[in-house]
Structures are given as C-alpha cells and as structure tokens.
PDB file of N, CA and C in Angstrom:
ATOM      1  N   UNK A   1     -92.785 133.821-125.045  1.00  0.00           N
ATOM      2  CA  UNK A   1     -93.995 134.479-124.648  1.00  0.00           C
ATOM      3  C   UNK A   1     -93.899 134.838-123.162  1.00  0.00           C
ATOM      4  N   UNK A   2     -94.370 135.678-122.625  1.00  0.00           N
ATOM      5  CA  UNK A   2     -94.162 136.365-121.575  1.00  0.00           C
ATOM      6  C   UNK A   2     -95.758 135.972-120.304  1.00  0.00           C
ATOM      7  N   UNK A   3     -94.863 135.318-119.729  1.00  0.00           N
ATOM      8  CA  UNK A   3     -95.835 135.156-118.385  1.00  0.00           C
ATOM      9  C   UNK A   3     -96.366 136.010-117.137  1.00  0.00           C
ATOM     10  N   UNK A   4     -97.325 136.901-117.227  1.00  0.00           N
ATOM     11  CA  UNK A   4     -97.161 137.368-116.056  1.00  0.00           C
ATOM     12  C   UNK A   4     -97.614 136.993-114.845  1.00  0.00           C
ATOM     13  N   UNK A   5     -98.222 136.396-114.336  1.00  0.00           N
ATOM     14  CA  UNK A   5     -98.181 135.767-113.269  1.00  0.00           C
ATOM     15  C   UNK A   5     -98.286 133.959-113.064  1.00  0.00           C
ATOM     16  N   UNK A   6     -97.241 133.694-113.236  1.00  0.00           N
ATOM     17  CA  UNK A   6     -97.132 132.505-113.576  1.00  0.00           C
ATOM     18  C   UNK A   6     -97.546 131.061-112.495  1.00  0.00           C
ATOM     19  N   UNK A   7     -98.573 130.729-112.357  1.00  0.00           N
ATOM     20  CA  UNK A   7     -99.039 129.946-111.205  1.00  0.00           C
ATOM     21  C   UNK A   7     -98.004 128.828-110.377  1.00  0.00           C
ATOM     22  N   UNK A   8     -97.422 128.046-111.272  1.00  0.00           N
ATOM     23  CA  UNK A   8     -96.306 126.956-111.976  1.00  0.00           C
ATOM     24  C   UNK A   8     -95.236 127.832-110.509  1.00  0.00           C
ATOM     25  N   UNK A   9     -94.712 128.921-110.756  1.00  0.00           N
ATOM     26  CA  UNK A   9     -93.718 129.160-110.288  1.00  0.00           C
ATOM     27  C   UNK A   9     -93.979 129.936-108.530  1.00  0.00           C
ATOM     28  N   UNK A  10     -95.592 130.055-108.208  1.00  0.00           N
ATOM     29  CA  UNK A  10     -96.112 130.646-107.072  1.00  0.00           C
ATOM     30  C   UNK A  10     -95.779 129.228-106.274  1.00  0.00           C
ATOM     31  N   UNK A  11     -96.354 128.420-106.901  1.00  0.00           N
ATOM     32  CA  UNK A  11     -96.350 126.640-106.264  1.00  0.00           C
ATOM     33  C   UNK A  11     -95.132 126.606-106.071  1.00  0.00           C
ATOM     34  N   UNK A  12     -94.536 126.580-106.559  1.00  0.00           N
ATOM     35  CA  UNK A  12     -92.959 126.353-106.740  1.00  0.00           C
ATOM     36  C   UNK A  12     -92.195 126.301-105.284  1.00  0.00           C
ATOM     37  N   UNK A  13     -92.704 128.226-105.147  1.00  0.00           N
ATOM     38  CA  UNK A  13     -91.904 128.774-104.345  1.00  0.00           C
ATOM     39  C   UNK A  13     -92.393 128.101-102.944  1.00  0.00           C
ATOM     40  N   UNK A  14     -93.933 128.272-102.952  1.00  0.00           N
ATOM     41  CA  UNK A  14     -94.506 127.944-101.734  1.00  0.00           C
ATOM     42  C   UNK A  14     -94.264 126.842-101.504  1.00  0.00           C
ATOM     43  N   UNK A  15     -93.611 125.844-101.960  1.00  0.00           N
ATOM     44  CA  UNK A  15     -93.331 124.325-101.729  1.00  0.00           C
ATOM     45  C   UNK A  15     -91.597 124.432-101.417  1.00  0.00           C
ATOM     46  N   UNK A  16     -91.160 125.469-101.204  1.00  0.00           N
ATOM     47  CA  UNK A  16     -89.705 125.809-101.074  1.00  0.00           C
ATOM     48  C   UNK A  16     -88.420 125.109-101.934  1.00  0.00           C
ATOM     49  N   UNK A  17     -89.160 125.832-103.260  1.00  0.00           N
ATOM     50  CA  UNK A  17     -88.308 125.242-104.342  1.00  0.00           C
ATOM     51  C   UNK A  17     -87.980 126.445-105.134  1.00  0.00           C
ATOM     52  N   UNK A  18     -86.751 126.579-104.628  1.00  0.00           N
ATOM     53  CA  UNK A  18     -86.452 128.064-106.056  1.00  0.00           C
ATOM     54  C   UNK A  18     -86.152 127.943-107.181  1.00  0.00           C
ATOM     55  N   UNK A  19     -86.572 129.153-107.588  1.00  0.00           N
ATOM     56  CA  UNK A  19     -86.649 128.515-109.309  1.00  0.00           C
ATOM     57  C   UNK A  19     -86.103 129.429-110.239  1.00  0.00           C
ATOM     58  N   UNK A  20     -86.205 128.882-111.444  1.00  0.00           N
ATOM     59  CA  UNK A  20     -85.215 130.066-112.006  1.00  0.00           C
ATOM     60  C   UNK A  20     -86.161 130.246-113.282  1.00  0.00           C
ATOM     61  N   UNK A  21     -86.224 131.509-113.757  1.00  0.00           N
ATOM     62  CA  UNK A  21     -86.450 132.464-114.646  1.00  0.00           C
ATOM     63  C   UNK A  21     -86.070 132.900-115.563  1.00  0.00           C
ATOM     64  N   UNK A  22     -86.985 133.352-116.599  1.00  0.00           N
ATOM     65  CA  UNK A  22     -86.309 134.359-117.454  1.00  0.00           C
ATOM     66  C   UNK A  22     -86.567 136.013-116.763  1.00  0.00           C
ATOM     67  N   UNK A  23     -86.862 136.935-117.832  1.00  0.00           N
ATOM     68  CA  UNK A  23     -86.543 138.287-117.499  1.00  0.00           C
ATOM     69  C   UNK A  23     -88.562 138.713-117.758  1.00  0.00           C
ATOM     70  N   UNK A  24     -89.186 137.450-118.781  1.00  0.00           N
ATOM     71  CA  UNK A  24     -90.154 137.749-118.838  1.00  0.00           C
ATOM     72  C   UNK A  24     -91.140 137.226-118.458  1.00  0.00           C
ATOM     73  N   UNK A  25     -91.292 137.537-117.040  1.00  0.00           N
ATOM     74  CA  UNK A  25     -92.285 136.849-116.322  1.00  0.00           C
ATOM     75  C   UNK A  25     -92.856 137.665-115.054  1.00  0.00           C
ATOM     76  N   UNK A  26     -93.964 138.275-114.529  1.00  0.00           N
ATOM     77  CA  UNK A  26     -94.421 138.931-113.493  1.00  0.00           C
ATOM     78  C   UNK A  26     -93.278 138.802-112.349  1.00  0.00           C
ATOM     79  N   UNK A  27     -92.752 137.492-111.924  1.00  0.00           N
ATOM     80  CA  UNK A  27     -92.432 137.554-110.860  1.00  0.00           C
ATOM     81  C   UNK A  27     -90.961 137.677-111.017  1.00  0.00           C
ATOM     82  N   UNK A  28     -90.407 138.085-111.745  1.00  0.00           N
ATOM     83  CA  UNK A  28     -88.952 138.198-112.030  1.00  0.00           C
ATOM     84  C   UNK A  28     -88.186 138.989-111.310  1.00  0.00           C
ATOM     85  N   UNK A  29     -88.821 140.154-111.033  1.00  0.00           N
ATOM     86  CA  UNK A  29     -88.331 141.043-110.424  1.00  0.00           C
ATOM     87  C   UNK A  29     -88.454 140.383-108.627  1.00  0.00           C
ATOM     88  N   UNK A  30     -89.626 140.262-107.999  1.00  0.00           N
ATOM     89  CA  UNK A  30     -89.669 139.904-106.633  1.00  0.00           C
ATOM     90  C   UNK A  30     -88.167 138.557-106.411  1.00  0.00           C
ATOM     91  N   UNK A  31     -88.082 137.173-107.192  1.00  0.00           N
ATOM     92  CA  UNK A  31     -87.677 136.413-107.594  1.00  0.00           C
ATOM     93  C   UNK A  31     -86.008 137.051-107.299  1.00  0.00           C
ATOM     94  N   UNK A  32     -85.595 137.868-108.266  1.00  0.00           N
ATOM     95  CA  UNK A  32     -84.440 138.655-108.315  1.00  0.00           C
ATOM     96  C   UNK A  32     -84.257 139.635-107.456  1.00  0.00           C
ATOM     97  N   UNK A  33     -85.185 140.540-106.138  1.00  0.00           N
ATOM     98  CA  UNK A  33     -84.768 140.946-105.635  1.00  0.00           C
ATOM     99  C   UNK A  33     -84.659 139.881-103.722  1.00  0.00           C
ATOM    100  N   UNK A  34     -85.407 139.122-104.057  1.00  0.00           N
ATOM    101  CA  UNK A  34     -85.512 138.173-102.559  1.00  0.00           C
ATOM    102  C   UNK A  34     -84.466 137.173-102.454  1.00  0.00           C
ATOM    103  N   UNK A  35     -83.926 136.856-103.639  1.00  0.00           N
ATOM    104  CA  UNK A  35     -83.047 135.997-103.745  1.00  0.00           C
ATOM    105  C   UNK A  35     -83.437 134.581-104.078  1.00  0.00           C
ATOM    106  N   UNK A  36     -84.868 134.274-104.009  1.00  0.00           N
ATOM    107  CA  UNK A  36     -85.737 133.008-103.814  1.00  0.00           C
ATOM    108  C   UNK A  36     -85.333 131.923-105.370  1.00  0.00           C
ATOM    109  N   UNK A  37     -84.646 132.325-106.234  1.00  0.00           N
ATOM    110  CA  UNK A  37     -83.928 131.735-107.178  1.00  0.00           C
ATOM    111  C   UNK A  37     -83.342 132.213-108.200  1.00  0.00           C
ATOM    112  N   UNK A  38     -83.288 132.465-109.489  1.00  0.00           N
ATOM    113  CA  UNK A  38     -82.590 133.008-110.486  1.00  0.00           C
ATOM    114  C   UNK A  38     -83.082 133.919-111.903  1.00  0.00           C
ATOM    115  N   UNK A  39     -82.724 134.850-111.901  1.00  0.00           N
ATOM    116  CA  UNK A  39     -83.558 135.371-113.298  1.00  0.00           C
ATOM    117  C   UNK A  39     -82.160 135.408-113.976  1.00  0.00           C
ATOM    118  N   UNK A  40     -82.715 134.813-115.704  1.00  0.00           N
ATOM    119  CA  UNK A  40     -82.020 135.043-116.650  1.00  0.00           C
ATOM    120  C   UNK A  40     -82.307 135.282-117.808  1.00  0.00           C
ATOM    121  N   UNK A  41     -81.441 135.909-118.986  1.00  0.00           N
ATOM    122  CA  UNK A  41     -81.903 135.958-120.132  1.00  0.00           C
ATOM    123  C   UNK A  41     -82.571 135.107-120.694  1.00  0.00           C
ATOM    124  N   UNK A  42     -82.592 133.934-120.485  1.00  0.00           N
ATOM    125  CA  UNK A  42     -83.622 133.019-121.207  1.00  0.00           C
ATOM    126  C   UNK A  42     -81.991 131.853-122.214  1.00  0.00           C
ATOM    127  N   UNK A  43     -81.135 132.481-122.094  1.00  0.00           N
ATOM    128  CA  UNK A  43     -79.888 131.628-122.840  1.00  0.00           C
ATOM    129  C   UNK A  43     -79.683 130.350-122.801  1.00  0.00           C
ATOM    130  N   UNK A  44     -79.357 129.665-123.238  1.00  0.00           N
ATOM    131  CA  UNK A  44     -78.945 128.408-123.009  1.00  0.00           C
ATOM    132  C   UNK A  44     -77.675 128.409-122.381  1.00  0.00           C
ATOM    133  N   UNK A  45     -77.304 129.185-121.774  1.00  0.00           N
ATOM    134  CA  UNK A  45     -75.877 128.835-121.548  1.00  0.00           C
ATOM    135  C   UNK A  45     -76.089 129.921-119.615  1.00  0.00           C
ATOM    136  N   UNK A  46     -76.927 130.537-119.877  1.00  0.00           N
ATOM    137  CA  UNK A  46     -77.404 131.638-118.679  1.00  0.00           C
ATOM    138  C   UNK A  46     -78.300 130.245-117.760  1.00  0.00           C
ATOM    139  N   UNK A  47     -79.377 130.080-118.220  1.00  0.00           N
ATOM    140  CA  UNK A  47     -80.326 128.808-117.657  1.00  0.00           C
ATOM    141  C   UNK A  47     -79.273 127.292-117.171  1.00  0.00           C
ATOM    142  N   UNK A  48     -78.492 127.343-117.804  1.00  0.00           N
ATOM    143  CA  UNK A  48     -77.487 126.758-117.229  1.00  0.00           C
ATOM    144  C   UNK A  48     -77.087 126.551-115.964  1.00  0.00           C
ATOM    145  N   UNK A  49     -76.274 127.396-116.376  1.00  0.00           N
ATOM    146  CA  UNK A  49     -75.070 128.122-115.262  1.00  0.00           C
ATOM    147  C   UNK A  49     -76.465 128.448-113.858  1.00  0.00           C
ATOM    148  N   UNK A  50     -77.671 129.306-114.080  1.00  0.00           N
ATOM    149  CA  UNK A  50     -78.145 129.355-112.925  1.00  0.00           C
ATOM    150  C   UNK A  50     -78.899 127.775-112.148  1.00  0.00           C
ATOM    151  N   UNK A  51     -79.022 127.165-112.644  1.00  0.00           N
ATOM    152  CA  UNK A  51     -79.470 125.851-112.851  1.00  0.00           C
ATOM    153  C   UNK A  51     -78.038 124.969-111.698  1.00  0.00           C
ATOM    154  N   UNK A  52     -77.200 124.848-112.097  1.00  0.00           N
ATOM    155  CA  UNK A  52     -75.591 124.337-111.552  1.00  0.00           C
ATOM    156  C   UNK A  52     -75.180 125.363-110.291  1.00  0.00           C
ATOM    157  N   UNK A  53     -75.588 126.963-110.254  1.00  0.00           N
ATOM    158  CA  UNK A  53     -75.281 127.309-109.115  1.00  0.00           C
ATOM    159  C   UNK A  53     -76.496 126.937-107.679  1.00  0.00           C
ATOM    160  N   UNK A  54     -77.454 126.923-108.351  1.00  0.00           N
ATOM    161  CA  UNK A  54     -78.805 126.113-107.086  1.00  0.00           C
ATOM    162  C   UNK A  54     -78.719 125.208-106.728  1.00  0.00           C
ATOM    163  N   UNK A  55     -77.800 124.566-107.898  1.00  0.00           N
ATOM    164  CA  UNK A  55     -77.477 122.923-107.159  1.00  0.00           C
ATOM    165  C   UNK A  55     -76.641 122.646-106.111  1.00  0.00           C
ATOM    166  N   UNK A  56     -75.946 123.673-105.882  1.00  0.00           N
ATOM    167  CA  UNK A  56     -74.633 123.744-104.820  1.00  0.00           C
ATOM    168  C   UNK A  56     -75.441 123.663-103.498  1.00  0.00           C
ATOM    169  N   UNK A  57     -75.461 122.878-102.499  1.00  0.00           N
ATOM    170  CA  UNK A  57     -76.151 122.897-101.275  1.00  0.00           C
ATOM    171  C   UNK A  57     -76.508 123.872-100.589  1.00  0.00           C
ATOM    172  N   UNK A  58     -75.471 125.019-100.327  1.00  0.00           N
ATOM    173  CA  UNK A  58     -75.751 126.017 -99.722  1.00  0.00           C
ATOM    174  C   UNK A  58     -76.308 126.835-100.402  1.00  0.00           C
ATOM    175  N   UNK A  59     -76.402 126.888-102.011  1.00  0.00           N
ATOM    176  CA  UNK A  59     -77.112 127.999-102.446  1.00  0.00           C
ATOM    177  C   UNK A  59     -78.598 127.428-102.625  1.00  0.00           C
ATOM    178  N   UNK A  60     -78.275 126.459-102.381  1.00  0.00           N
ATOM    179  CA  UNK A  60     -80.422 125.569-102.831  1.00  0.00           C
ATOM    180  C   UNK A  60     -80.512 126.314-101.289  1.00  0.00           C
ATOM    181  N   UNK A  61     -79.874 125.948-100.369  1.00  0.00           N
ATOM    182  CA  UNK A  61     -80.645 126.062 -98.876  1.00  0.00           C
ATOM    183  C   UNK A  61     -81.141 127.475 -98.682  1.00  0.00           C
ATOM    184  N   UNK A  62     -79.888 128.704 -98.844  1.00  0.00           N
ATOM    185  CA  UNK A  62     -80.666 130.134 -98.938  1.00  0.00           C
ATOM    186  C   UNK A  62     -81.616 130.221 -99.660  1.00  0.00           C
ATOM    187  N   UNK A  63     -81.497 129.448-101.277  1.00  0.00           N
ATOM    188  CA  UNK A  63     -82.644 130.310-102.035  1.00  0.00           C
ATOM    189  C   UNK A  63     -84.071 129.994-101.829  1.00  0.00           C
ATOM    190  N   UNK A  64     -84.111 128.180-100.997  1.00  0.00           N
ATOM    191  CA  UNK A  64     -85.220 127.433-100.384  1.00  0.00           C
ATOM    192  C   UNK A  64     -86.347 128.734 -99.216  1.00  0.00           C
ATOM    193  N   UNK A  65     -85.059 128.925 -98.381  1.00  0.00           N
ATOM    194  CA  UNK A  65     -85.376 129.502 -97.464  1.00  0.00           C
ATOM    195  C   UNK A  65     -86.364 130.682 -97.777  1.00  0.00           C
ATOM    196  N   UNK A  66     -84.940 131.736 -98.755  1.00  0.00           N
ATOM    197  CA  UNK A  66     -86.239 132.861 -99.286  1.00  0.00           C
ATOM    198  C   UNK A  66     -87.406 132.997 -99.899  1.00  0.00           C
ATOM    199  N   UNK A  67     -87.628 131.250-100.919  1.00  0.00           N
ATOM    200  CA  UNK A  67     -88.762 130.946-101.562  1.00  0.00           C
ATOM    201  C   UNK A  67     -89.913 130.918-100.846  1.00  0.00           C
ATOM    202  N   UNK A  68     -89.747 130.274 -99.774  1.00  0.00           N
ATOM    203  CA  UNK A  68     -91.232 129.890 -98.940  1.00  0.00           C
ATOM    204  C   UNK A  68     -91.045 131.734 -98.241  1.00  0.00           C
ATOM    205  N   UNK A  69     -90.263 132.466 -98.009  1.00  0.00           N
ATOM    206  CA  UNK A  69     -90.976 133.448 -97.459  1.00  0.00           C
ATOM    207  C   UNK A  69     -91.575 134.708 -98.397  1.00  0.00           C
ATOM    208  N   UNK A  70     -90.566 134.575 -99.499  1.00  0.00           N
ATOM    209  CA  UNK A  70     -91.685 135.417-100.944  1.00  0.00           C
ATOM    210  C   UNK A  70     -92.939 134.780-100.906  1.00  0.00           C
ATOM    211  N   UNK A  71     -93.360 133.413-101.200  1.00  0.00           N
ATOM    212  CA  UNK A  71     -94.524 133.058-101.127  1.00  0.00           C
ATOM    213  C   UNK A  71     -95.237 133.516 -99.890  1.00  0.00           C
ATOM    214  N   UNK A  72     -95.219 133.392 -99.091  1.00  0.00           N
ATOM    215  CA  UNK A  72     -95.477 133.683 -97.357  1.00  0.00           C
ATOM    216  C   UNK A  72     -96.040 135.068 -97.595  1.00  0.00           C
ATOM    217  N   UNK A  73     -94.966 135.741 -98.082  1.00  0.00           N
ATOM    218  CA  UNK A  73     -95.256 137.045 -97.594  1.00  0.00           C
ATOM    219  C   UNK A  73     -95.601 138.338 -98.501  1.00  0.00           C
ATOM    220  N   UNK A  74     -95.448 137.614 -99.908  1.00  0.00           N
ATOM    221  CA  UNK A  74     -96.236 138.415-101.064  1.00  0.00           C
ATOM    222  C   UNK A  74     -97.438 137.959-102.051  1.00  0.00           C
ATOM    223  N   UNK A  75     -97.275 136.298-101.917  1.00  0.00           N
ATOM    224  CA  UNK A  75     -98.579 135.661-102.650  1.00  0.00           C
ATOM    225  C   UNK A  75     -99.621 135.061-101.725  1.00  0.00           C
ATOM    226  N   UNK A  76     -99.437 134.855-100.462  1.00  0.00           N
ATOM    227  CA  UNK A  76    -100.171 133.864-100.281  1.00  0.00           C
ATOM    228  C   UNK A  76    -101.550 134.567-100.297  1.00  0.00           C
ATOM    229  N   UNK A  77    -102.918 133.860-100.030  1.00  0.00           N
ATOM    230  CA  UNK A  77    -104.269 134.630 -99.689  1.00  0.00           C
ATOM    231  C   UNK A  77    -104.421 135.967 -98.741  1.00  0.00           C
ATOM    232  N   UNK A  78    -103.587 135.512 -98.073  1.00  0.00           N
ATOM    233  CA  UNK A  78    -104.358 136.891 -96.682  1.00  0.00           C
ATOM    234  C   UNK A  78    -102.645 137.814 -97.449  1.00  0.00           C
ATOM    235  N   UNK A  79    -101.853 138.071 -97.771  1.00  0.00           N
ATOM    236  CA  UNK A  79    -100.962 139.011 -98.399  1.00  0.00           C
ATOM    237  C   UNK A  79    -102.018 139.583 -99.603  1.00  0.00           C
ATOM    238  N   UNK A  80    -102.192 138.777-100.494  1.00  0.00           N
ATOM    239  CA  UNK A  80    -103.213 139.409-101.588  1.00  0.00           C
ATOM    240  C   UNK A  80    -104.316 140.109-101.130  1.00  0.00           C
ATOM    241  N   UNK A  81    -105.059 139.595 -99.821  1.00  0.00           N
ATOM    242  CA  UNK A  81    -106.348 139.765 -99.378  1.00  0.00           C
ATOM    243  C   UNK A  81    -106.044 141.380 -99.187  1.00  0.00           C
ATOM    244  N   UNK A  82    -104.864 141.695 -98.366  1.00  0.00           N
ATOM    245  CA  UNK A  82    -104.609 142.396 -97.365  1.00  0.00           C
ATOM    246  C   UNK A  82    -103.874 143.951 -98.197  1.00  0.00           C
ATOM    247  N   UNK A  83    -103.484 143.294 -99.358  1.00  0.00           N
ATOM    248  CA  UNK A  83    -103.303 144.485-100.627  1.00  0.00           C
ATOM    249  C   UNK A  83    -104.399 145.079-100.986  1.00  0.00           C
ATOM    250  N   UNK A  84    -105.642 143.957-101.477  1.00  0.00           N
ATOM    251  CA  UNK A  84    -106.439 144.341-102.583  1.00  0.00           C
ATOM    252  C   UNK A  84    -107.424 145.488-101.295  1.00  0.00           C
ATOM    253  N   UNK A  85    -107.258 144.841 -99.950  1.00  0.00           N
ATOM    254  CA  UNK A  85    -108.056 145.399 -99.407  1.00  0.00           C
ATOM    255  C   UNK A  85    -107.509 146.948 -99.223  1.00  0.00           C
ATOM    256  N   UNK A  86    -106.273 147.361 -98.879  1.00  0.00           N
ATOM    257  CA  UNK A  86    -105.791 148.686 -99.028  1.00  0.00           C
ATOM    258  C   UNK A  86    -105.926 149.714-100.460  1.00  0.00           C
ATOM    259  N   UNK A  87    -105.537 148.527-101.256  1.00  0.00           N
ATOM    260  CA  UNK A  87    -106.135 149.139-102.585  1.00  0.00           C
ATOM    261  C   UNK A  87    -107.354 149.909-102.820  1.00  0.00           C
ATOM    262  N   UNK A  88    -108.625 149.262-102.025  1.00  0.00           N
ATOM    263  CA  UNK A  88    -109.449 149.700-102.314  1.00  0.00           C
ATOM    264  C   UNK A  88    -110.196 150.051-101.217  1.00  0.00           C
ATOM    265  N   UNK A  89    -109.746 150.414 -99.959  1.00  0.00           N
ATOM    266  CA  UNK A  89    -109.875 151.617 -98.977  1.00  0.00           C
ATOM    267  C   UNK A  89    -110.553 150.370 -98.057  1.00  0.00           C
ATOM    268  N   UNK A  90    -110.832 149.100 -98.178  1.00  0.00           N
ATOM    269  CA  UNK A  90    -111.472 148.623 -96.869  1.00  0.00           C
ATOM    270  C   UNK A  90    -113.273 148.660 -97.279  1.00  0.00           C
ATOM    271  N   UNK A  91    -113.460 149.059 -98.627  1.00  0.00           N
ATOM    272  CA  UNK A  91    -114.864 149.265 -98.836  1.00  0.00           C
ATOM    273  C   UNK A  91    -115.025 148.165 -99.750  1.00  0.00           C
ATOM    274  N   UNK A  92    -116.517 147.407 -99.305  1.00  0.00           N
ATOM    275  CA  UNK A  92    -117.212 146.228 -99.973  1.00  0.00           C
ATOM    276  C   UNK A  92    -117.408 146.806-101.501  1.00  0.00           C
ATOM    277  N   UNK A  93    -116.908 145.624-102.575  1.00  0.00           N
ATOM    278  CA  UNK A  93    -117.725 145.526-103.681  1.00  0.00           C
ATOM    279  C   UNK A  93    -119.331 146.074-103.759  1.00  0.00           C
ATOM    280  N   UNK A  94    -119.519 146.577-104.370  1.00  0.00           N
ATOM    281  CA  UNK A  94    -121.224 146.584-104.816  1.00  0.00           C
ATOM    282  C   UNK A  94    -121.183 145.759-106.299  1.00  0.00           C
ATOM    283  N   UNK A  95    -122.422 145.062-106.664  1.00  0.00           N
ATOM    284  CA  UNK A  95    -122.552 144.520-107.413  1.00  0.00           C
ATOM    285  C   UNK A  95    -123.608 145.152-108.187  1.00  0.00           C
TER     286      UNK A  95
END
C-alpha cells in the first residue's frame, strides 16, 4: 500500500536517521534525490543490500547529514508555512 506522506519517516529524518524506502511513498523521490537514505523496489534482496550499505560508517554519516537537512529544509513548519503561504499569494483564509 502506498504511503504518501509518511509521518514515521519525516521523524526519522529530522532525528538524523536515514532511511530507506520503497518507490511508493510521497517522499521517495526528495529521499532519492538528497541522498538522505535509500529508495527501493520494495525486494527482499534490494531492502537488503540498501540496509548493509547505510551501515557502512561513512555512508550512515553522509546520509545522517542530508537527513536532518531534507527535514530542515523541506518539512519542517516554517518550510511548509512558507510554501503554503506562496501557494496562496500571502492572503488570509476566510472562513
């Protein structure tokens, strides 16, 4: 089943823990292009292998690094705040 914005893995990052993925999940793409941990088919043998390469010190330390700044700099409150507000020109809700 397909997650799209998966809370589990926002925490994750913001706690500078990269994580790894399948292909069906909102953040797969940011995830896979920041480097912040691993997207895979979902395989048993793919989840693996990305699983054993994070474990290698230097690759936990880059992908640590990029985790807390994807979080930082695409989820946190004032990043969302600061979208929704361009999104929608800077003008208050009416109710």
């Amino acid at each position: 089943m397909a997650e799209p914005f998966p809370m589990a893995v926002l925490e994750a990052l913001s706690a500078g823990l990269p994580v790894v993925l399948t292909t069906e999940t909102g953040l797969s793409a940011a995830v896979a292009e920041t480097g912040a941990g691993a997207v895979t088919d979902g395989s048993p043998r793919e989840l693996a292998d990305a699983v054993l390469h994070l474990l290698a010190h230097e690759a936990w330390a880059a992908a640590a690094g990029r985790a807390v700044e994807l979080a930082r700099t695409r989820y946190s409150m004032d990043a969302v705040v600061a979208t929704l507000e361009s999104v929608y020109g800077g003008r208050g809700v009416s109710g």
